[in-house]
PDB file of N, CA and C in Angstrom:
ATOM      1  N   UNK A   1     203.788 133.744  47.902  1.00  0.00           N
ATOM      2  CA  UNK A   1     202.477 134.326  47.718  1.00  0.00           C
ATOM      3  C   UNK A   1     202.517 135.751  48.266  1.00  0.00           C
ATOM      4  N   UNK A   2     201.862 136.152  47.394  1.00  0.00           N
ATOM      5  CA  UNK A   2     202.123 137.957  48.025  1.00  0.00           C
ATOM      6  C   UNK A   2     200.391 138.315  48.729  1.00  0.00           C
ATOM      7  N   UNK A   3     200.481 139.740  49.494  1.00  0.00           N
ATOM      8  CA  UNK A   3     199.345 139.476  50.253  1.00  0.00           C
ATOM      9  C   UNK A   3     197.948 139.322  49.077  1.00  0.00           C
ATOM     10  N   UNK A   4     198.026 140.455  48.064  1.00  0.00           N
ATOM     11  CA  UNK A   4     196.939 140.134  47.137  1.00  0.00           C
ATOM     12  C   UNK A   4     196.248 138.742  46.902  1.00  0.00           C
ATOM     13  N   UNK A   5     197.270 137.747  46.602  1.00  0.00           N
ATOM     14  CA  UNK A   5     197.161 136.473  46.111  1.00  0.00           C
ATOM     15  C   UNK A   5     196.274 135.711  47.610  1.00  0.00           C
ATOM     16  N   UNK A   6     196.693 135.988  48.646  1.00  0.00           N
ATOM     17  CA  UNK A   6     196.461 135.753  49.842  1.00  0.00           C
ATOM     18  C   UNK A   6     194.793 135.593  49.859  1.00  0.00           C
ATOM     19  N   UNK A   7     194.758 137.622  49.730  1.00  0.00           N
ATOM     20  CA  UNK A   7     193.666 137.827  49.960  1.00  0.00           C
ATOM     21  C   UNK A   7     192.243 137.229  48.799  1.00  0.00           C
ATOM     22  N   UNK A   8     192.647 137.228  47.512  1.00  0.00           N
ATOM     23  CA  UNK A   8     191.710 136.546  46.859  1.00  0.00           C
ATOM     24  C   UNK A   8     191.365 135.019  47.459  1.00  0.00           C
ATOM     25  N   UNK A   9     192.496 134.519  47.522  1.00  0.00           N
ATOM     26  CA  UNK A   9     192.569 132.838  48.125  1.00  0.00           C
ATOM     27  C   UNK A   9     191.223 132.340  49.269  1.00  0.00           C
ATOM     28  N   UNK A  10     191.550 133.516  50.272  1.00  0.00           N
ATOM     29  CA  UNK A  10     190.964 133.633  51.719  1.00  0.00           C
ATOM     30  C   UNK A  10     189.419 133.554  50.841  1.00  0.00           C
ATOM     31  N   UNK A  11     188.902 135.015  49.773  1.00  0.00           N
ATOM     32  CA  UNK A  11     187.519 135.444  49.447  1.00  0.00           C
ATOM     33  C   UNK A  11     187.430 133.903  48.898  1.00  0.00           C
ATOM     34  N   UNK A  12     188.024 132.886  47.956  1.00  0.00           N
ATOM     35  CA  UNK A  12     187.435 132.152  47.474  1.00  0.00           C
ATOM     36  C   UNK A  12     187.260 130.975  48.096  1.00  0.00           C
ATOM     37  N   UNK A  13     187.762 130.384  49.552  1.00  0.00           N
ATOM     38  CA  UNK A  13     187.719 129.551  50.590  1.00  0.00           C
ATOM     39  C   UNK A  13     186.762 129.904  51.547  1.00  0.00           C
ATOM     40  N   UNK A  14     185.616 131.085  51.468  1.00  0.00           N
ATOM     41  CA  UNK A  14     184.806 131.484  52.080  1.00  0.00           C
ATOM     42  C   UNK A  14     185.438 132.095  53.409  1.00  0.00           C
ATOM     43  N   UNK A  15     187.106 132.559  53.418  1.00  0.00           N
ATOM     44  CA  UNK A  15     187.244 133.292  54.452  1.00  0.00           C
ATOM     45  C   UNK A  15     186.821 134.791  54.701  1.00  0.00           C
ATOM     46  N   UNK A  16     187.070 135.372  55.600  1.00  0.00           N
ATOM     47  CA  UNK A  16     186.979 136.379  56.350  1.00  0.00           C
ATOM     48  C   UNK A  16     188.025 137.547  55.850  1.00  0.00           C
ATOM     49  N   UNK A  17     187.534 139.022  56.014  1.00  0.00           N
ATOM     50  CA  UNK A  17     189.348 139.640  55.702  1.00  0.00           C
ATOM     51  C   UNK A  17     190.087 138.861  57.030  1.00  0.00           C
ATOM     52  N   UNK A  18     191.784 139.045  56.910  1.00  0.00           N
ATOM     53  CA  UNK A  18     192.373 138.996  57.858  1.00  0.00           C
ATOM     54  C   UNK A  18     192.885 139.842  58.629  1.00  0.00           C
ATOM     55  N   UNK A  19     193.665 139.528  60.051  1.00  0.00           N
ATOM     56  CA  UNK A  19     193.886 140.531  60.781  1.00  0.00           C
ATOM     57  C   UNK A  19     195.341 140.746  61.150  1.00  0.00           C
ATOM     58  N   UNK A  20     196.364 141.524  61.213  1.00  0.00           N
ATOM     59  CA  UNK A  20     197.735 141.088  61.346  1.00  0.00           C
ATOM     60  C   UNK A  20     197.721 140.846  62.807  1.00  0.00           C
ATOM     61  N   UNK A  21     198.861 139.904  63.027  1.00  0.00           N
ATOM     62  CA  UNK A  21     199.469 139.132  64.729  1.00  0.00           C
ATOM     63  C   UNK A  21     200.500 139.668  64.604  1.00  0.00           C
ATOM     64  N   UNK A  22     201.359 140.205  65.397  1.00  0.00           N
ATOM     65  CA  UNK A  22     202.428 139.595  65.461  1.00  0.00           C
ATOM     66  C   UNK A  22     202.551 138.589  66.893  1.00  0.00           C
ATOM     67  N   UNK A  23     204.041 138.324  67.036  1.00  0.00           N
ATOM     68  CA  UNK A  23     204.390 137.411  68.470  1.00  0.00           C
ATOM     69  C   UNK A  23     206.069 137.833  68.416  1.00  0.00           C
ATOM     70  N   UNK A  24     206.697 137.387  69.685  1.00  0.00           N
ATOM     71  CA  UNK A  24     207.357 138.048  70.325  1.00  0.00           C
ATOM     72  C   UNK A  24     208.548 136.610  69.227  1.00  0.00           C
ATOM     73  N   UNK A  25     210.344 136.827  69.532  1.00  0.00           N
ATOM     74  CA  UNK A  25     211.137 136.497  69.145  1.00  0.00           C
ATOM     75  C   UNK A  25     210.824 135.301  70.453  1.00  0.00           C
ATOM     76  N   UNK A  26     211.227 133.960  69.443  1.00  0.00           N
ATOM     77  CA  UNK A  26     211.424 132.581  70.352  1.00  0.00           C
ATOM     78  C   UNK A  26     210.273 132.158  71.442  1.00  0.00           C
ATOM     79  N   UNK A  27     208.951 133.024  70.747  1.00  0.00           N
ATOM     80  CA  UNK A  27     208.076 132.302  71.114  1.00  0.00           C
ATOM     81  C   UNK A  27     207.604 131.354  71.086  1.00  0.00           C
ATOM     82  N   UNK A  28     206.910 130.018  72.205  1.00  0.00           N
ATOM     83  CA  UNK A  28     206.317 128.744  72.071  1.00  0.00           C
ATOM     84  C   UNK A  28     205.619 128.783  72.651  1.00  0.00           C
ATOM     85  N   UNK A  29     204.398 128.292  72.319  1.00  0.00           N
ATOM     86  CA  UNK A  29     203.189 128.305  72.815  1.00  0.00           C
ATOM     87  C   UNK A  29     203.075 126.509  73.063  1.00  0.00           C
ATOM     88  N   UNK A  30     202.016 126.274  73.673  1.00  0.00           N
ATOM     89  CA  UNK A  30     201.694 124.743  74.291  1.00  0.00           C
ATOM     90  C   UNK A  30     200.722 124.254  73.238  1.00  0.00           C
ATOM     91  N   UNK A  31     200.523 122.442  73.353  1.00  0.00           N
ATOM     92  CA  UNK A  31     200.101 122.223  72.432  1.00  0.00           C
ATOM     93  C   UNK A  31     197.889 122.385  72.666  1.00  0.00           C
ATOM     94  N   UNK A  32     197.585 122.573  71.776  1.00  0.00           N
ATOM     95  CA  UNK A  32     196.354 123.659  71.946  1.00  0.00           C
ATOM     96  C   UNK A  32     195.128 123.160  70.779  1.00  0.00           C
ATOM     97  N   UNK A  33     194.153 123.380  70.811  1.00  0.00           N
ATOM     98  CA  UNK A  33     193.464 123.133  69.282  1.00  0.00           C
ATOM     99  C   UNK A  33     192.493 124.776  69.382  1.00  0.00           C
ATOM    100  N   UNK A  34     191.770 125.023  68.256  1.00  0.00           N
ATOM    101  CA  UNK A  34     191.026 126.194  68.170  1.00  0.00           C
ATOM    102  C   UNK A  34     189.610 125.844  67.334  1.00  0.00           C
ATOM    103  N   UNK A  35     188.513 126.097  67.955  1.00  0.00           N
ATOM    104  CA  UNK A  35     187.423 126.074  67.383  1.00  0.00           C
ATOM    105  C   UNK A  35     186.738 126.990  66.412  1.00  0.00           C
ATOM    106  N   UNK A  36     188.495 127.250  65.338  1.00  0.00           N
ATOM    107  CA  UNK A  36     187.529 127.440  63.664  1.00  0.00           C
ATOM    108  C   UNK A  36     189.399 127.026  62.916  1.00  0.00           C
ATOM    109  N   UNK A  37     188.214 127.132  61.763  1.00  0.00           N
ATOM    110  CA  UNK A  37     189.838 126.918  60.592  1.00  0.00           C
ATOM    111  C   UNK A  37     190.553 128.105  60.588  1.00  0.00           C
ATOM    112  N   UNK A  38     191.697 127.795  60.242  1.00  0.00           N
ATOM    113  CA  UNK A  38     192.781 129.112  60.283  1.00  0.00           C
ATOM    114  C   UNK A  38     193.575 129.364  58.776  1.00  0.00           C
ATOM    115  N   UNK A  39     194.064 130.698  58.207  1.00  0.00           N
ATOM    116  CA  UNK A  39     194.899 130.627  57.443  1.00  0.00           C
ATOM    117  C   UNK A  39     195.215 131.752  57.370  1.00  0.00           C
ATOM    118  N   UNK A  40     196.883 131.563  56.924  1.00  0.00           N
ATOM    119  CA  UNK A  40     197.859 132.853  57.495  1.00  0.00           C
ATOM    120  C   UNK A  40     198.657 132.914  56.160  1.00  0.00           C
ATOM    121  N   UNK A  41     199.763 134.192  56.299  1.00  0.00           N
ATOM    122  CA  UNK A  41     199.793 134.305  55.277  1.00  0.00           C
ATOM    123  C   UNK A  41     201.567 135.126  56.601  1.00  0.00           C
ATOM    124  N   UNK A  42     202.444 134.487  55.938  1.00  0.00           N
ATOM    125  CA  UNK A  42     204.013 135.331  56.683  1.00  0.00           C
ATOM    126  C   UNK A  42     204.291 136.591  56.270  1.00  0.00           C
ATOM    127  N   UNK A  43     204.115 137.633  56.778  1.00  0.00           N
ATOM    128  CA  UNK A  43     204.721 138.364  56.497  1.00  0.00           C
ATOM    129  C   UNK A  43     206.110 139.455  56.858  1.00  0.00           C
ATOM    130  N   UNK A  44     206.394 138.681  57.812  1.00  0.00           N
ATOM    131  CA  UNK A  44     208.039 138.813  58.027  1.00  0.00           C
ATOM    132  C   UNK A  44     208.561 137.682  59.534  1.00  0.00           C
ATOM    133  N   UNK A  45     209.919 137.449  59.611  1.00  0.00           N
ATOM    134  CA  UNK A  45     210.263 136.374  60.350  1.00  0.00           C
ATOM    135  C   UNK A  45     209.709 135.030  59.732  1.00  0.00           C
ATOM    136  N   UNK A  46     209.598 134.013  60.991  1.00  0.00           N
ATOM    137  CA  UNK A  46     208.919 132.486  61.091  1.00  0.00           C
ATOM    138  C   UNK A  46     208.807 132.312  61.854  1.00  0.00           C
ATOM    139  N   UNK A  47     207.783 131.076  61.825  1.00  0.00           N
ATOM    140  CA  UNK A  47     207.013 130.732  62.797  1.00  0.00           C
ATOM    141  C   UNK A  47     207.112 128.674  62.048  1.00  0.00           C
ATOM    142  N   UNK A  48     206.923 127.871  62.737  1.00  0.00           N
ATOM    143  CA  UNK A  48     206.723 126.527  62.680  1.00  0.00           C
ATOM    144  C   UNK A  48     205.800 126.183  63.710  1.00  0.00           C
ATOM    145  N   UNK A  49     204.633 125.187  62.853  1.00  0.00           N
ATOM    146  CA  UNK A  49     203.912 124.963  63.296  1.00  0.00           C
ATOM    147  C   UNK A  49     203.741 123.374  63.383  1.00  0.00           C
ATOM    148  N   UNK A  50     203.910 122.944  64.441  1.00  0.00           N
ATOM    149  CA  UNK A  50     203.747 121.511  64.557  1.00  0.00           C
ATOM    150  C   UNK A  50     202.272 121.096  65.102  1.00  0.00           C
ATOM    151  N   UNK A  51     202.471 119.989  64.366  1.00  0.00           N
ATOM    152  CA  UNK A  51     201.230 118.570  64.603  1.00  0.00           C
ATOM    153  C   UNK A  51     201.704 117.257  64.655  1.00  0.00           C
ATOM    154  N   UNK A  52     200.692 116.473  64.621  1.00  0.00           N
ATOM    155  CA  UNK A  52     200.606 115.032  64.373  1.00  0.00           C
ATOM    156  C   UNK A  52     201.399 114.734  63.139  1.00  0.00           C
ATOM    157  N   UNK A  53     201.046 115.094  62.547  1.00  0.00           N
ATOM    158  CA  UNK A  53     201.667 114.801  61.093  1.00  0.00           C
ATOM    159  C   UNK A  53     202.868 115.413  60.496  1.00  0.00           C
ATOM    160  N   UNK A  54     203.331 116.174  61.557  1.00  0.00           N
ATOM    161  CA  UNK A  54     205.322 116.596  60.948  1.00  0.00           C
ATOM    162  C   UNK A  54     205.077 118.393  61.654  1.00  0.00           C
ATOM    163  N   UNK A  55     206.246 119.224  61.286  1.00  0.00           N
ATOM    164  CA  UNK A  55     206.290 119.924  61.302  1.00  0.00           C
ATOM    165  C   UNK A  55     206.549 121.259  60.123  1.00  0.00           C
ATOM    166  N   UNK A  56     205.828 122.274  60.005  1.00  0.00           N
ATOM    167  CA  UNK A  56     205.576 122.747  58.925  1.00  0.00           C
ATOM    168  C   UNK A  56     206.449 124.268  59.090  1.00  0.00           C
ATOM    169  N   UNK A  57     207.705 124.797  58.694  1.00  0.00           N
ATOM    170  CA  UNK A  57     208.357 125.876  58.733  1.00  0.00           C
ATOM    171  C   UNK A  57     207.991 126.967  57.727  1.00  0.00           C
ATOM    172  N   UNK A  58     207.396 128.020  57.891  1.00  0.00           N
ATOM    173  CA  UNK A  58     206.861 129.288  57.190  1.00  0.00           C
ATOM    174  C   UNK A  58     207.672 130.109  57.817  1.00  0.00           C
ATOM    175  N   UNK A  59     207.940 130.821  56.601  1.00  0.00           N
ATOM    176  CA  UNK A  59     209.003 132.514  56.135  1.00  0.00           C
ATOM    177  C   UNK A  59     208.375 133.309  55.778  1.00  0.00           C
ATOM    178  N   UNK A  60     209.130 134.512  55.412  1.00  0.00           N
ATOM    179  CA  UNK A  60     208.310 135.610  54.956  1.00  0.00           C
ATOM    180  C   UNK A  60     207.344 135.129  52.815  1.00  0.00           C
ATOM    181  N   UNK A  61     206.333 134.931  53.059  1.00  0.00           N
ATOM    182  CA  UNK A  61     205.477 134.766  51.650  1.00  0.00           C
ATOM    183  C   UNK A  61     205.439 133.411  51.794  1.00  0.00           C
ATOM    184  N   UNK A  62     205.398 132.701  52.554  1.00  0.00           N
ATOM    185  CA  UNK A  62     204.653 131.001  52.966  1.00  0.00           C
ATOM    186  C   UNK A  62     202.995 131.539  53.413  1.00  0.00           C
ATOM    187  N   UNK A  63     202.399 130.809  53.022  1.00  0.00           N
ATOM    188  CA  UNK A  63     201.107 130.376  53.367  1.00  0.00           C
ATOM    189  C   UNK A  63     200.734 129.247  54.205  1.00  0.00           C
ATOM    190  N   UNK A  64     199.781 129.005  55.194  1.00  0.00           N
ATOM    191  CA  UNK A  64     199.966 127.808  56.401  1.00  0.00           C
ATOM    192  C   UNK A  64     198.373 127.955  56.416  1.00  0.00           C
ATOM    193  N   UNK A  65     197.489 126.935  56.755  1.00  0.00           N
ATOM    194  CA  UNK A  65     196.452 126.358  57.302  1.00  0.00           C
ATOM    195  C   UNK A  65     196.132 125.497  58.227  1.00  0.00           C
ATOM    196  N   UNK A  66     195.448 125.504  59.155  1.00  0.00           N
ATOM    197  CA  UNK A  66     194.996 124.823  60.202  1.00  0.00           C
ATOM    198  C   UNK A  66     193.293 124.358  59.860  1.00  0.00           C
ATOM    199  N   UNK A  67     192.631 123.183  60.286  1.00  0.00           N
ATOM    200  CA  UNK A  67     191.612 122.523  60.202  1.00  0.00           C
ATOM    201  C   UNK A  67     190.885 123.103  61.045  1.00  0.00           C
ATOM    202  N   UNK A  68     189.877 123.000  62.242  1.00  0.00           N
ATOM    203  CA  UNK A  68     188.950 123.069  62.793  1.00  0.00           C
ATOM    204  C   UNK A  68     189.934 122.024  64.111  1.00  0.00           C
ATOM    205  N   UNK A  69     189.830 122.430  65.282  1.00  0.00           N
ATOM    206  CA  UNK A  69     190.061 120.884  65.963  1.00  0.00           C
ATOM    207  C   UNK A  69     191.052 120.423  65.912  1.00  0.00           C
ATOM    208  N   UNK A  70     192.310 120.762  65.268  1.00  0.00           N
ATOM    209  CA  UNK A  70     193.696 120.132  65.009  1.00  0.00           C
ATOM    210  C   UNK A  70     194.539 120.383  66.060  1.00  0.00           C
ATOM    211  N   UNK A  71     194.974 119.754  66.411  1.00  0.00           N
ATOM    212  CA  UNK A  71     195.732 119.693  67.687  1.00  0.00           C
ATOM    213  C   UNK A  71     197.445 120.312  67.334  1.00  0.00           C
ATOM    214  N   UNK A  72     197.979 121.243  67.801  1.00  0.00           N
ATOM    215  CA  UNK A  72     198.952 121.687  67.540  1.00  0.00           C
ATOM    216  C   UNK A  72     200.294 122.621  68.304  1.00  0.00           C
ATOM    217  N   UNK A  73     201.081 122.911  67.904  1.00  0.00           N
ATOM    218  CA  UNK A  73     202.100 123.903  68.769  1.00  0.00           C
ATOM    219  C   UNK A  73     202.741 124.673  68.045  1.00  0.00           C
ATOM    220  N   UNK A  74     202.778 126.085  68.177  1.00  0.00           N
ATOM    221  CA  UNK A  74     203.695 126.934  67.461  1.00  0.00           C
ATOM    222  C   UNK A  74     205.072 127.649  67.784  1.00  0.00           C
ATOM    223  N   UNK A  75     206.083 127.616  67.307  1.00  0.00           N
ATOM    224  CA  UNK A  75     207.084 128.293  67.649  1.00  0.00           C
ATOM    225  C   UNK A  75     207.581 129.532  66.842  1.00  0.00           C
ATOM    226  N   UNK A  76     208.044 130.166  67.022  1.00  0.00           N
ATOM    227  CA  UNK A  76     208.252 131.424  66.836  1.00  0.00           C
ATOM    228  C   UNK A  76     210.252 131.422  66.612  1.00  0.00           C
ATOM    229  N   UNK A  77     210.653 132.395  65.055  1.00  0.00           N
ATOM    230  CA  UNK A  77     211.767 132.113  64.958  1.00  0.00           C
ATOM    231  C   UNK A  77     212.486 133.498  65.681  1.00  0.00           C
ATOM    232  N   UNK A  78     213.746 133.655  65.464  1.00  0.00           N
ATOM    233  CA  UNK A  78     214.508 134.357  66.135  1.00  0.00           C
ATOM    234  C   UNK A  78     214.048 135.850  65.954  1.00  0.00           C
ATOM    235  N   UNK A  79     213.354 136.218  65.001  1.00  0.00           N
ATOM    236  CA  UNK A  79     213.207 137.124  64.926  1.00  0.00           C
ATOM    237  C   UNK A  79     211.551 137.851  64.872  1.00  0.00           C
ATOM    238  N   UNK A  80     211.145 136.760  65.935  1.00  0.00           N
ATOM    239  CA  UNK A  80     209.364 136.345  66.232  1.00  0.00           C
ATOM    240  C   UNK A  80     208.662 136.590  64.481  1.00  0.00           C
ATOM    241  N   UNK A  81     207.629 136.663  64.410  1.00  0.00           N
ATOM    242  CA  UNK A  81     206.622 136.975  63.120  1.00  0.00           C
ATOM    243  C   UNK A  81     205.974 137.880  63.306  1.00  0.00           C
ATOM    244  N   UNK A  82     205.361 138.382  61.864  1.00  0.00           N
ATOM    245  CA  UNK A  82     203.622 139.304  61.666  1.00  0.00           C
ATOM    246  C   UNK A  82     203.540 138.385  60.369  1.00  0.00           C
ATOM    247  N   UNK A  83     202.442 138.347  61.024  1.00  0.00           N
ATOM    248  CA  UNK A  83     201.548 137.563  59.610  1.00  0.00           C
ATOM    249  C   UNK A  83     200.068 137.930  59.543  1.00  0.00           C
ATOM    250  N   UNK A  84     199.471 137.819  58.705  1.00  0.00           N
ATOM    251  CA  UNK A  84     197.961 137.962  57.990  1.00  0.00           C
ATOM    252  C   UNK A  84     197.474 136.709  59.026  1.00  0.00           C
ATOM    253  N   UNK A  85     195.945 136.527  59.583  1.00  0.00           N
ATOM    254  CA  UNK A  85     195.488 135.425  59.332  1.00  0.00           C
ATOM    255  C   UNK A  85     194.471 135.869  59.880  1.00  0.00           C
ATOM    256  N   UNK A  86     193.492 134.426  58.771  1.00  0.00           N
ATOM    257  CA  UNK A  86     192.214 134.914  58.803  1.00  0.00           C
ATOM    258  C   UNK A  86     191.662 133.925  59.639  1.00  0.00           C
ATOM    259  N   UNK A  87     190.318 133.399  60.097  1.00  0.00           N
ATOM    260  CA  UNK A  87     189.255 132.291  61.112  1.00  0.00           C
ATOM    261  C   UNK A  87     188.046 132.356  60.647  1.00  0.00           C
ATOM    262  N   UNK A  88     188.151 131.083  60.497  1.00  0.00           N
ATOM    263  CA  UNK A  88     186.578 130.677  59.715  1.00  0.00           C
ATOM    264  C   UNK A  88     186.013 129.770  60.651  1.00  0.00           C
ATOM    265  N   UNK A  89     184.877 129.708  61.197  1.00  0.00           N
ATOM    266  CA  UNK A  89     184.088 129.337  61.891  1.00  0.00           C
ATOM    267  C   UNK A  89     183.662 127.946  61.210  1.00  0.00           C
TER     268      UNK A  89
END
């Protein structure tokens, strides 16, 4: 998905524009939840994002979503990330 595609996606899911992150190389964060929905968009490196339900590996042009409340942990690949992502309340 390229960012365009991204960004229509976000307008038609009632998101927000997004904002770029980056994070540092071989970052891990603890496991955490956030009070809104999330969706990102890779735009260079990876990042894996684990849950309950498996673990999900995004590259550069993967797309990833988070629920409201989802309980989770992120790691960061060798060459940390920037990615798009937007928060919907």
């Amino acid at each position: 998905m390229n960012e365009q595609e991204f960004r229509q996606h976000l307008h038609a899911q009632g998101y927000p524009d997004p904002e770029v992150l980056e994070r540092e190389a071989n970052l891990t964060n603890e496991q955490h939840t956030h009070d809104f929905s999330a969706a990102a968009l890779v735009l260079a490196g990876e990042i894996s994002v684990i849950t309950e339900t498996g673990t999900t590996t995004c590259r550069t042009g993967d797309m990833f979503a988070l629920e409201n409340g989802t309980p989770h942990h992120e790691s960061y690949g060798p060459e940390g990330a920037r990615f798009l992502l937007s928060r919907k309340a």
